[in-house]
Protein backbone atom coordinates (compact mmCIF):
# COMPACT_ATOMS: atom_id res chain seq x y z
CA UNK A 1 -0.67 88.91 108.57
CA UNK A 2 1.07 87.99 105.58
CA UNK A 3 0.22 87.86 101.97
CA UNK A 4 1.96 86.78 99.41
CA UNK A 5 2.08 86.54 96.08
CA UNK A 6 4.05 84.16 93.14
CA UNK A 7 4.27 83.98 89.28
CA UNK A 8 4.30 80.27 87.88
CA UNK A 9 6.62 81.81 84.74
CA UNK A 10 10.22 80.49 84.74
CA UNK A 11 9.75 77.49 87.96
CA UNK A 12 9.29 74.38 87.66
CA UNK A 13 6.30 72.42 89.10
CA UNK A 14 8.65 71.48 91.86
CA UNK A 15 9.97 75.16 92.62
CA UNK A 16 6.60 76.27 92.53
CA UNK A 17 4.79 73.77 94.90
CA UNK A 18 7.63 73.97 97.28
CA UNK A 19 7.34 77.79 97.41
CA UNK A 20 4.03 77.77 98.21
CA UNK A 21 4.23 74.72 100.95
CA UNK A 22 7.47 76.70 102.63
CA UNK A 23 5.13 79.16 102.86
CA UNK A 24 2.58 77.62 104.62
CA UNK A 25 0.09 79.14 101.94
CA UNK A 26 -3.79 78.18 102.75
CA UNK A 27 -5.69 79.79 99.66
CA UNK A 28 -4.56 81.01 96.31
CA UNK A 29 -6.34 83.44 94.80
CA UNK A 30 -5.85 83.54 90.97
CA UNK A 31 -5.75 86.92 89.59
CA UNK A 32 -4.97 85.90 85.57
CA UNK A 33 -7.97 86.81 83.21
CA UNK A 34 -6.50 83.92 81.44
CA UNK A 35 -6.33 80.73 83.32
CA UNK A 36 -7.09 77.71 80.98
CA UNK A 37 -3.96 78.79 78.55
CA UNK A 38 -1.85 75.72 77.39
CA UNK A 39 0.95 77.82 77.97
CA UNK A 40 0.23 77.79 81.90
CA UNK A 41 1.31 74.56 81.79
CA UNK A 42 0.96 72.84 85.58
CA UNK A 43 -1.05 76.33 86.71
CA UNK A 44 -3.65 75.58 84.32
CA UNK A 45 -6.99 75.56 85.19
CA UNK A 46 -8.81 73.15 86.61
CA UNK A 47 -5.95 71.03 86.99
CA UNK A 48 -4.20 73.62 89.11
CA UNK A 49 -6.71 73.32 91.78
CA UNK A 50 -6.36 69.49 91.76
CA UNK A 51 -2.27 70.07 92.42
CA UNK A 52 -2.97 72.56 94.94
CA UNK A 53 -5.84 70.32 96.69
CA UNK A 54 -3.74 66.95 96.14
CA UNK A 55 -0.21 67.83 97.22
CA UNK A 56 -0.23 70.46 99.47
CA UNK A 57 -4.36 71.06 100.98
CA UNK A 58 -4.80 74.63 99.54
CA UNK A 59 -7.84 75.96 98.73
CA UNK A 60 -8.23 78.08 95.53
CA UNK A 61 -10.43 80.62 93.94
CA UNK A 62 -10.20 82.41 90.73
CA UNK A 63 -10.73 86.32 91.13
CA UNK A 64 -11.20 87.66 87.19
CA UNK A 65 -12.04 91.19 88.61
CA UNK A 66 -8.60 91.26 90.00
CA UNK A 67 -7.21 91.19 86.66
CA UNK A 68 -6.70 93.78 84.14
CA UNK A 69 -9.08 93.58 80.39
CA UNK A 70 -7.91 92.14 77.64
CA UNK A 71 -7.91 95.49 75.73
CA UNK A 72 -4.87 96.79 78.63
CA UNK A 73 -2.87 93.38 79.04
CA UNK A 74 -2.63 93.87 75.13
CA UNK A 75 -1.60 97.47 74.89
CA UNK A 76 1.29 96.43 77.99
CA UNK A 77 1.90 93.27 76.11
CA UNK A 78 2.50 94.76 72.81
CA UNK A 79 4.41 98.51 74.52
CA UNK A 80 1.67 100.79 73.56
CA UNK A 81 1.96 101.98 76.90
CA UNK A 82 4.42 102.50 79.51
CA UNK A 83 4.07 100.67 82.96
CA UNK A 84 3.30 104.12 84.33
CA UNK A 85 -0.21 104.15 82.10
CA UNK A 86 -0.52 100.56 82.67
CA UNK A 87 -0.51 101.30 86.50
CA UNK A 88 -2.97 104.26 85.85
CA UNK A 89 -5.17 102.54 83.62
CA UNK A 90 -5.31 99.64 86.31
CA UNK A 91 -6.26 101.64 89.09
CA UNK A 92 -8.99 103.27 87.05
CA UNK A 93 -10.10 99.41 86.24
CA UNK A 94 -9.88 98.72 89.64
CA UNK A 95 -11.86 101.97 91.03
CA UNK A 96 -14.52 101.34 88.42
CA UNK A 97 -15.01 97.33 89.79
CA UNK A 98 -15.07 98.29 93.12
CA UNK A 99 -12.66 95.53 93.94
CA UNK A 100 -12.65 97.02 97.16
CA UNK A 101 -16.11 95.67 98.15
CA UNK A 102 -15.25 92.11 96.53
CA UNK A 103 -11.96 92.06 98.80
CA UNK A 104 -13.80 93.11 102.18
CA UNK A 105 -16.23 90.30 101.47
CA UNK A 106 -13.91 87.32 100.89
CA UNK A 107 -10.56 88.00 102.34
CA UNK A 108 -11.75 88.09 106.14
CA UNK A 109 -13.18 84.34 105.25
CA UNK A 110 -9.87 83.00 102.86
CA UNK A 111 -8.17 80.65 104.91
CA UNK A 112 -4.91 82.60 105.43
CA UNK A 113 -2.09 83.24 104.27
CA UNK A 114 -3.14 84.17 100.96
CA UNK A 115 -1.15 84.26 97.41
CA UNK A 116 -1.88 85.99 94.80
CA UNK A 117 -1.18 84.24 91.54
CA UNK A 118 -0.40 85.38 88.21
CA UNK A 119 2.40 84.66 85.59
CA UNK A 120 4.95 87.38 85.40
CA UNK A 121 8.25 86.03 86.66
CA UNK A 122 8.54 89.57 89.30
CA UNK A 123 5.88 91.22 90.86
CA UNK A 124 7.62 94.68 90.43
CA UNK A 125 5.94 94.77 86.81
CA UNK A 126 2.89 92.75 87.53
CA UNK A 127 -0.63 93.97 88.23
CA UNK A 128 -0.66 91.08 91.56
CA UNK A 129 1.47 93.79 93.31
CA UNK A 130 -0.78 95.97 92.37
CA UNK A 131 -3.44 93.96 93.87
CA UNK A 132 -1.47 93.73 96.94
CA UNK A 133 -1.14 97.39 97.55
CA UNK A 134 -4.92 97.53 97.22
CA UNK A 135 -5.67 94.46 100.33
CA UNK A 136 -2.68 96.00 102.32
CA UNK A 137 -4.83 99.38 102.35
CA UNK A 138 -8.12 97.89 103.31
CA UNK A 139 -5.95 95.38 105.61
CA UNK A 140 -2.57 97.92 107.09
CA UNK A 141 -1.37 95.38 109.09
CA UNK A 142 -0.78 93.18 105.87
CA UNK A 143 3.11 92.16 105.41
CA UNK A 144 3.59 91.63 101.45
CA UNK A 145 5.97 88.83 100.41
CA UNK A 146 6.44 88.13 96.80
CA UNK A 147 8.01 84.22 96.00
């Protein structure tokens, strides 16, 4: 099974959309804490569901407890810490939500395949891979593809 996963930073509408529909994507599951930003431009919330709906038939839901606090996207944001405690400090966030649980309810019902969203242009330094690694253990026969 595949998941993937895309940020909406640096592609056009176009780019985006056509990534996703190559794809054959079925559900997106938004993992920003911040949806609703101006700065999201066409992945802005609600409107992003009506694209996603409209154009291409994908369903979406919008997973907060996939995404880091405010108090750690601010300490990565502004270099307080290195990715290494940002990946720590994630995990710990992660552990402590018992994301787990959340993912073993909804993912066996997502239409499928799944992408994860989020806004960083690479998933290498992103907490969606991170978020990946977590489904692909509950779910080992998981392929990860990031757009």
């Amino acid at each position: 099974m595949k998941l993937y996963t895309i940020g909406f930073t640096q592609k056009t509408a176009e780019e985006f959309f056509v990534l996703l529909k190559s794809a054959k994507v079925k559900t997106v599951w938004d993992v920003r804490l911040k949806n609703h930003s101006q700065l999201a431009a066409f992945s802005k919330y609600p409107d992003i569901i009506y694209f996603l709906d409209q154009l291409l038939g994908i369903g979406y839901e919008n997973y907060t407890e996939l995404a880091p606090s405010e108090e750690l996207m601010h300490s990565w944001r502004h270099q307080e810490i290195d990715w290494k405690t940002f990946q720590k400090n994630f995990k710990e966030l992660m552990a402590a939500r018992n994301v787990e649980k959340l993912i073993k309810k909804e993912w066996p019902q997502a239409p499928k395949p799944i992408c994860l969203l989020c806004s960083e242009v690479k998933a290498e330094n992103c907490h969606r891979a991170m978020v990946a690694q977590i489904i692909k253990k509950l779910y080992p026969e998981t392929e990860i593809i990031n757009l």
